[in-house]
Protein backbone atom coordinates (compact mmCIF):
# COMPACT_ATOMS: atom_id res chain seq x y z
CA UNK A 1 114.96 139.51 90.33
CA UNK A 2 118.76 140.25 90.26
CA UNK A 3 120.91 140.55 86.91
CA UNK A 4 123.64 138.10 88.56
CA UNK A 5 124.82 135.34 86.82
CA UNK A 6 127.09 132.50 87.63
CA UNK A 7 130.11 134.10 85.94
CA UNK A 8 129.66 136.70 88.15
CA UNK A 9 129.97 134.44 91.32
CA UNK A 10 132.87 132.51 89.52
CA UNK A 11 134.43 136.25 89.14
CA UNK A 12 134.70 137.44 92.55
CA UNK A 13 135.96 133.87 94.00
CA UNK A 14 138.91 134.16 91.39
CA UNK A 15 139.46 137.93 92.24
CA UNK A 16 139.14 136.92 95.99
CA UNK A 17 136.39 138.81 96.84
CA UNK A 18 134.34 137.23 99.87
CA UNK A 19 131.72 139.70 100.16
CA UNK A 20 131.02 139.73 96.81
CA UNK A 21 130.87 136.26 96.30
CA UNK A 22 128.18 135.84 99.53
CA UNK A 23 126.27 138.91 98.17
CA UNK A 24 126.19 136.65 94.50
CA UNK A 25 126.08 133.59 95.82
CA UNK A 26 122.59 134.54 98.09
CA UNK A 27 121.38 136.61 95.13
CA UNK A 28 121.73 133.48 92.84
CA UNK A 29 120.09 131.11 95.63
CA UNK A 30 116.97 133.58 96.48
CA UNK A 31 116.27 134.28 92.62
CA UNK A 32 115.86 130.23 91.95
CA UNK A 33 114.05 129.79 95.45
CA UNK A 34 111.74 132.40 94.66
CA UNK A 35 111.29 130.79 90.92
CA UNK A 36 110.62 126.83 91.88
CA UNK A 37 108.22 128.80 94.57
CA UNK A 38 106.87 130.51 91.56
CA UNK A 39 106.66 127.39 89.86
CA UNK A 40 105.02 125.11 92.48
CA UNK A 41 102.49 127.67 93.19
CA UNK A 42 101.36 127.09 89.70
CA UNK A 43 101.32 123.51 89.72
CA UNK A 44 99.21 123.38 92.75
CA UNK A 45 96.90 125.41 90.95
CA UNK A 46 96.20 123.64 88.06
CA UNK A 47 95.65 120.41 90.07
CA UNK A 48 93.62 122.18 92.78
CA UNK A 49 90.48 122.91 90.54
CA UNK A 50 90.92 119.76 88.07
CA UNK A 51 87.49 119.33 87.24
CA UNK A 52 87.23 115.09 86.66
CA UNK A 53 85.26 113.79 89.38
CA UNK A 54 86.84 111.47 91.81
CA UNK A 55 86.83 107.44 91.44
CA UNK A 56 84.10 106.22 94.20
CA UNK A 57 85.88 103.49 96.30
CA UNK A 58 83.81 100.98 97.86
CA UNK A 59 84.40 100.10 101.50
CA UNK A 60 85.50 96.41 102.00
CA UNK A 61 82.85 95.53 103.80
CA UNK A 62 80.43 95.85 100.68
CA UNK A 63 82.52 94.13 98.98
CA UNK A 64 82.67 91.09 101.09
CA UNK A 65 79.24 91.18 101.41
CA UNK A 66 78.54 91.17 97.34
CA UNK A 67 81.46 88.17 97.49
CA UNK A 68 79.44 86.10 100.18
CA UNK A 69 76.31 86.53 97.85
CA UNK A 70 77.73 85.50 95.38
CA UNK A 71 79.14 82.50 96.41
CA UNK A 72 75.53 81.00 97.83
CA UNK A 73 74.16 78.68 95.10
CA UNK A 74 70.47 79.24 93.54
CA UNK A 75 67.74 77.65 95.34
């Protein structure tokens, strides 16, 4: 990564050099692109291979079925 800082963007807009400033300014955008990047990558990671097993969901139609069971009274 680059050894730009924000003073150093702040220094070439006061001295009133353009160039310099869009050379900064891009350096100072691509180093904290390529660092949430960095940073997402490992966040995907760590959720990717979580090892807790998944809740089971039952489909509604068991579950109407278990609720019309229910509601029949005992012969």
């Amino acid at each position: 990564m680059n050894d730009v800082t924000v003073h150093d963007l702040i220094a070439h807009a006061y001295d009133q050099k353009p160039i310099e400033f869009q050379s900064t300014f891009n350096n100072l955008i691509a180093d904290r692109i390529v660092k949430a990047i960095d940073d997402r990558k490992v966040e995907v990671a760590q959720t990717m291979f979580n090892t807790e097993e998944p809740e089971e969901f039952e489909s509604e139609t068991e579950h109407t079925d278990q609720e019309e069971t229910e509601d029949v009274p005992a012969a």
